[in-house]
Protein backbone atom coordinates (compact mmCIF):
# COMPACT_ATOMS: atom_id res chain seq x y z
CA UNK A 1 100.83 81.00 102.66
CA UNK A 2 99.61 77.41 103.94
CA UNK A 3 102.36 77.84 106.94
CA UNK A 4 100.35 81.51 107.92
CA UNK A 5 96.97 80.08 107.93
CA UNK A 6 97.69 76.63 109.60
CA UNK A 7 96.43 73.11 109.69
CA UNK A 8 93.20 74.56 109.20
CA UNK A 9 94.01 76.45 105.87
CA UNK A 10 90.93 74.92 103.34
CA UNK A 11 90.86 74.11 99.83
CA UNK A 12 94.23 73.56 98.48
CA UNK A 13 94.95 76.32 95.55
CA UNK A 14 95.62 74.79 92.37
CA UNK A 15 98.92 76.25 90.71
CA UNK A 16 98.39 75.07 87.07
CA UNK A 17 95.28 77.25 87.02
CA UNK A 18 96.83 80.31 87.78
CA UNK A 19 99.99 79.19 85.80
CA UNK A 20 98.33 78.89 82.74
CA UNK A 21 97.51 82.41 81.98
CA UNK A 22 97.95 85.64 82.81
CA UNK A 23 96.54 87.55 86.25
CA UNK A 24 94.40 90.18 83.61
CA UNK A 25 93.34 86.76 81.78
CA UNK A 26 96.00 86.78 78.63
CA UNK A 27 97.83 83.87 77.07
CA UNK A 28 101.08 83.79 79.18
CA UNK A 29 102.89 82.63 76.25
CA UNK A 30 102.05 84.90 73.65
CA UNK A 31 102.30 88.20 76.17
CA UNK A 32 106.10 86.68 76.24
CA UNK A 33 106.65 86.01 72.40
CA UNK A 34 106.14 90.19 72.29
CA UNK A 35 109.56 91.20 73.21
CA UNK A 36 110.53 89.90 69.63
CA UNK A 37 108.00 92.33 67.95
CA UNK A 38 109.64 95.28 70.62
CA UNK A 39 112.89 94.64 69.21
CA UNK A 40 112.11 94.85 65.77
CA UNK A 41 109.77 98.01 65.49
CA UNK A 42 113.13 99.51 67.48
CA UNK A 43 115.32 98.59 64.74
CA UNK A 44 112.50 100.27 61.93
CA UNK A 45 112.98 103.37 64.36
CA UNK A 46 116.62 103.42 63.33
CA UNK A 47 117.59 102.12 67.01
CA UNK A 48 120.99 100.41 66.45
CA UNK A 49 120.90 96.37 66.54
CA UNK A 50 122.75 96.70 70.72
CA UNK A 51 119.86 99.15 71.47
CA UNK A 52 116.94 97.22 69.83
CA UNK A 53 117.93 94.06 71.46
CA UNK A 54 117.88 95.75 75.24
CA UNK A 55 114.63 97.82 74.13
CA UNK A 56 113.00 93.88 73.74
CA UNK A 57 114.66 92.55 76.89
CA UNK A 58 113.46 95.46 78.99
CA UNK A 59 109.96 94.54 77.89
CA UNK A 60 110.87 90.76 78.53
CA UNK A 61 112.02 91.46 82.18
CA UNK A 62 108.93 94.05 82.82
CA UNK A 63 106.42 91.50 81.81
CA UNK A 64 108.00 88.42 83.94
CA UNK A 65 108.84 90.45 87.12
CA UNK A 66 105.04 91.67 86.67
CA UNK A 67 103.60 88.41 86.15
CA UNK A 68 105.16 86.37 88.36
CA UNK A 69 104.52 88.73 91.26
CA UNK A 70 100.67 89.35 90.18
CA UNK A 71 100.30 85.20 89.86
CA UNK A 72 101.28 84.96 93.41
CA UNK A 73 99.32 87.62 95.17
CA UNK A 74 96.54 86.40 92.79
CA UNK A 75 97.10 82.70 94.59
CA UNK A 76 97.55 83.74 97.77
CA UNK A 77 94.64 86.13 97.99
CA UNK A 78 92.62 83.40 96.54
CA UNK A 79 94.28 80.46 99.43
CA UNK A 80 92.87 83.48 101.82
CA UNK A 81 89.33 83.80 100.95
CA UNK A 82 88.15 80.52 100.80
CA UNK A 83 89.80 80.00 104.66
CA UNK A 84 87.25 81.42 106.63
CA UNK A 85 89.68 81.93 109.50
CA UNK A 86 91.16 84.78 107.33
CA UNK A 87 89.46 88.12 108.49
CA UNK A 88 91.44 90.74 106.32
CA UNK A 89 94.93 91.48 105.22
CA UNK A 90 97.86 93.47 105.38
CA UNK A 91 100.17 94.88 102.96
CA UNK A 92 103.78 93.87 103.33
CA UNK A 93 106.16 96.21 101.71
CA UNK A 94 109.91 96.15 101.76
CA UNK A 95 112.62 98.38 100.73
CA UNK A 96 113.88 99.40 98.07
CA UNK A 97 110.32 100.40 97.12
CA UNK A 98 108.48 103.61 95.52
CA UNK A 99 106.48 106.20 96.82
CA UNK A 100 103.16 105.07 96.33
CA UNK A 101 103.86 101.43 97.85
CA UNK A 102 105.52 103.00 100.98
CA UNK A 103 102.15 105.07 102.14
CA UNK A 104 100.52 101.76 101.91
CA UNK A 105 102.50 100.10 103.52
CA UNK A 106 100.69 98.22 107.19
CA UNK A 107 96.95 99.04 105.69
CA UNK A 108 94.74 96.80 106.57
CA UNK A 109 92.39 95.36 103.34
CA UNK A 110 89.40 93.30 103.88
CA UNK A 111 89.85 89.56 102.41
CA UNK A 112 88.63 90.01 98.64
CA UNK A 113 89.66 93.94 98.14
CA UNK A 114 91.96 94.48 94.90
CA UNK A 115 95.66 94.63 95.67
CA UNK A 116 96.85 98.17 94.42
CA UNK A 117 99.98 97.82 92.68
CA UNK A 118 101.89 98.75 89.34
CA UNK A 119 104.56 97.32 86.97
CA UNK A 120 107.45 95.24 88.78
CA UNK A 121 105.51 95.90 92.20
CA UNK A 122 106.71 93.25 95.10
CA UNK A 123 104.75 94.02 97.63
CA UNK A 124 103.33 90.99 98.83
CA UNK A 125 100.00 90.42 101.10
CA UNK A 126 99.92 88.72 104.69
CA UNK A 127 96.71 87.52 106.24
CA UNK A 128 95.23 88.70 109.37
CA UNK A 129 93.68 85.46 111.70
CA UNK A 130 92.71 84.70 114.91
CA UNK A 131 96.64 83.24 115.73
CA UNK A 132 98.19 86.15 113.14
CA UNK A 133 98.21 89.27 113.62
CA UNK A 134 100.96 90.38 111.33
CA UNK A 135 102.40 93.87 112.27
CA UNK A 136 104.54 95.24 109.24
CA UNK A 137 105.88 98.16 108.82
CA UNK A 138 104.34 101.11 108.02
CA UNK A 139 105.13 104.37 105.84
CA UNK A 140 106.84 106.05 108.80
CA UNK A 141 108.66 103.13 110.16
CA UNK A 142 110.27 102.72 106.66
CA UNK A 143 111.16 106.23 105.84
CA UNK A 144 112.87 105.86 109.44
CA UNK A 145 114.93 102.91 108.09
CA UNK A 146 115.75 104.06 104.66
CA UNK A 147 119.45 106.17 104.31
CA UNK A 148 119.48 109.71 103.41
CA UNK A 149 120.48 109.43 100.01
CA UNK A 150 117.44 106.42 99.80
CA UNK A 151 114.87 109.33 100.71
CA UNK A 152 116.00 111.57 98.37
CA UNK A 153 115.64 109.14 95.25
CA UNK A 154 112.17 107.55 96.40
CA UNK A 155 110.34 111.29 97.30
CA UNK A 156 112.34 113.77 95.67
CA UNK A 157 115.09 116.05 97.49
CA UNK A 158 112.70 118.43 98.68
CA UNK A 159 110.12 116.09 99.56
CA UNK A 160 111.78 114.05 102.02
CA UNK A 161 112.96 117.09 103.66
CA UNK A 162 109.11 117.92 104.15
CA UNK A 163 108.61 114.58 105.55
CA UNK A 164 111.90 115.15 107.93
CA UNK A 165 110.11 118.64 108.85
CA UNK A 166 106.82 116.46 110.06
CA UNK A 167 104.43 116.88 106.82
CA UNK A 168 102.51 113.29 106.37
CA UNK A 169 104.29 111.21 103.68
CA UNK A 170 100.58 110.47 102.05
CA UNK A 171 99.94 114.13 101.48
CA UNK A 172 103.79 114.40 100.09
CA UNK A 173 103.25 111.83 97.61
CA UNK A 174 99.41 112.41 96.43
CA UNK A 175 100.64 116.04 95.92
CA UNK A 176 102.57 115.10 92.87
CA UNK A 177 100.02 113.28 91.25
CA UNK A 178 98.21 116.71 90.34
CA UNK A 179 101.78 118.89 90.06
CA UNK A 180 101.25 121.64 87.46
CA UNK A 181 102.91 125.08 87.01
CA UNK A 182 101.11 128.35 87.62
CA UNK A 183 101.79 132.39 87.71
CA UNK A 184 101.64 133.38 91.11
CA UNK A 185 103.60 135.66 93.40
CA UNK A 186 104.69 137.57 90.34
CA UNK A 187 107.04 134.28 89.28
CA UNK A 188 106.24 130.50 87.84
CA UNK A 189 105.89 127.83 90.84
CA UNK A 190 104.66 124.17 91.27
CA UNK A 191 101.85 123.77 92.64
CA UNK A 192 99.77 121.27 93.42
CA UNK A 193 95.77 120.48 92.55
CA UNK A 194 95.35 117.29 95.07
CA UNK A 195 93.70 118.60 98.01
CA UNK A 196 92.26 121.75 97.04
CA UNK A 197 88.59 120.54 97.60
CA UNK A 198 85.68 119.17 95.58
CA UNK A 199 84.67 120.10 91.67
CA UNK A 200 82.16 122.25 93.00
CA UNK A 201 84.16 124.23 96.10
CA UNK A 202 88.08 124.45 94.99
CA UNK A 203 90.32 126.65 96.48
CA UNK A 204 93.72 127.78 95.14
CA UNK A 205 95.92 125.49 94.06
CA UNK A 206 98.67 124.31 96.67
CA UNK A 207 102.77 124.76 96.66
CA UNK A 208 104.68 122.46 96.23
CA UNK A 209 107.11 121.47 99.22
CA UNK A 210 109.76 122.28 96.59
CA UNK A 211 108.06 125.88 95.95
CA UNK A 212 107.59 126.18 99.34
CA UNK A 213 111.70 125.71 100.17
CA UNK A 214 112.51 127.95 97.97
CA UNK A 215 110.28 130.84 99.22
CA UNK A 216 111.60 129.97 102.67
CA UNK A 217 115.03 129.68 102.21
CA UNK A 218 116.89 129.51 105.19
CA UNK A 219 114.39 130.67 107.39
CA UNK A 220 113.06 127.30 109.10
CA UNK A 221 109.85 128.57 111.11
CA UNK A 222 108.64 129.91 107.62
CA UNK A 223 109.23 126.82 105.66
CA UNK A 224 107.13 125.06 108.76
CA UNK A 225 104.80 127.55 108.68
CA UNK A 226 104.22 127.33 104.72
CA UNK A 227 103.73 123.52 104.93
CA UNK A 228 100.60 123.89 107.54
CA UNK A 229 99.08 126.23 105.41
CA UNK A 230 99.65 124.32 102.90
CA UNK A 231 97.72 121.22 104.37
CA UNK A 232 101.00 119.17 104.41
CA UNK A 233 101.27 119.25 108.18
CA UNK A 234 98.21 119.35 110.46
């Protein structure tokens, strides 16, 4: 971070402080000395004493991966706000990554704005100066880069064949976070509740890309045509 912001970077971060606990303010330590307790309420669930052990070391590796990469951005952010040469930043986000890193990917955050991230998250943060202007890539640049068989595991078979068909990643990915499954057309589909307006104006629910391929079928022009009514191309 020093090497980004120059000679002129300010006060010099202090690592023991952000060492000594966790980002959320827990003893690093004793969030740690849980995996034993995971293990053993796996083996009173009748979990054998392979599949107990693994059950603990899964928590283990979730909590270090987590901290370790929330201590950092937590450092950096704070080397970045007190340089007053740092304006904003950018999110950096490299594959393999999930959905809802990749459609923030390139976003520009003022200084002291929250990082958004979840469990094992490695996105990191680069700051925007005077002498840096960082260009990373953005959602579109890395579904570009990522294999077929890539797109298919991060947004879902038929959702990276909506992307491929032109519908905007965001709306791809913020459509599963209200997925549900209705009666219409005479037959069950997913649909979607993101989108459909505000508490006091919503409009039907919206299909699914997935509902929306199958309704098409082989008839490209309708699957297109389904997706802008939709709202997942404009």
């Amino acid at each position: 971070m020093r090497e980004l912001l120059g000679p002129d970077a300010g006060a010099e971060v202090d690592p023991a402080q952000f060492a000594s606990q966790t980002p959320d303010g827990r003893d690093a330590m004793g969030l740690l000395a849980r995996s034993a307790p995971a293990s053993i309420s796996a083996q009173r669930r009748m979990f054998s004493p392979r599949a107990a052990m693994a059950r603990g070391a899964a928590f283990l590796d979730l909590v270090v991966r987590t901290v370790v990469a929330d201590t950092g951005r937590q450092a950096d952010q704070a080397a970045m706000v007190a340089n007053r040469g740092v304006r904003a930043y950018v999110r950096v986000v490299e594959l393999p990554a999930c959905s809802r890193c990749i459609i923030l990917a390139g976003r520009e955050y003022g200084v002291s704005s929250g990082f958004l991230r979840h469990p094992r998250c490695d996105c990191t943060m680069e700051p925007v100066t005077r002498r840096n202007h960082p260009t990373p890539l953005d959602a579109e640049d890395l579904f570009e880069s990522m294999s077929p068989a890539q797109r298919r595991k991060t947004f879902g078979e038929a959702g990276a064949k909506a992307v491929q068909d032109g519908a905007r990643i965001s709306s791809v990915v913020n459509a599963r976070k209200g997925m549900d499954r209705v009666e219409m057309f005479g037959r069950t589909v997913q649909v979607t509740r993101v989108g459909t307006g505000s508490r006091k104006k919503k409009r039907p629910p919206r299909l699914m890309p997935e509902e929306i391929y199958r309704l098409a079928g082989d008839d490209r022009n309708q699957a297109i045509q389904l997706l802008y009514k939709n709202g997942f191309l404009r």
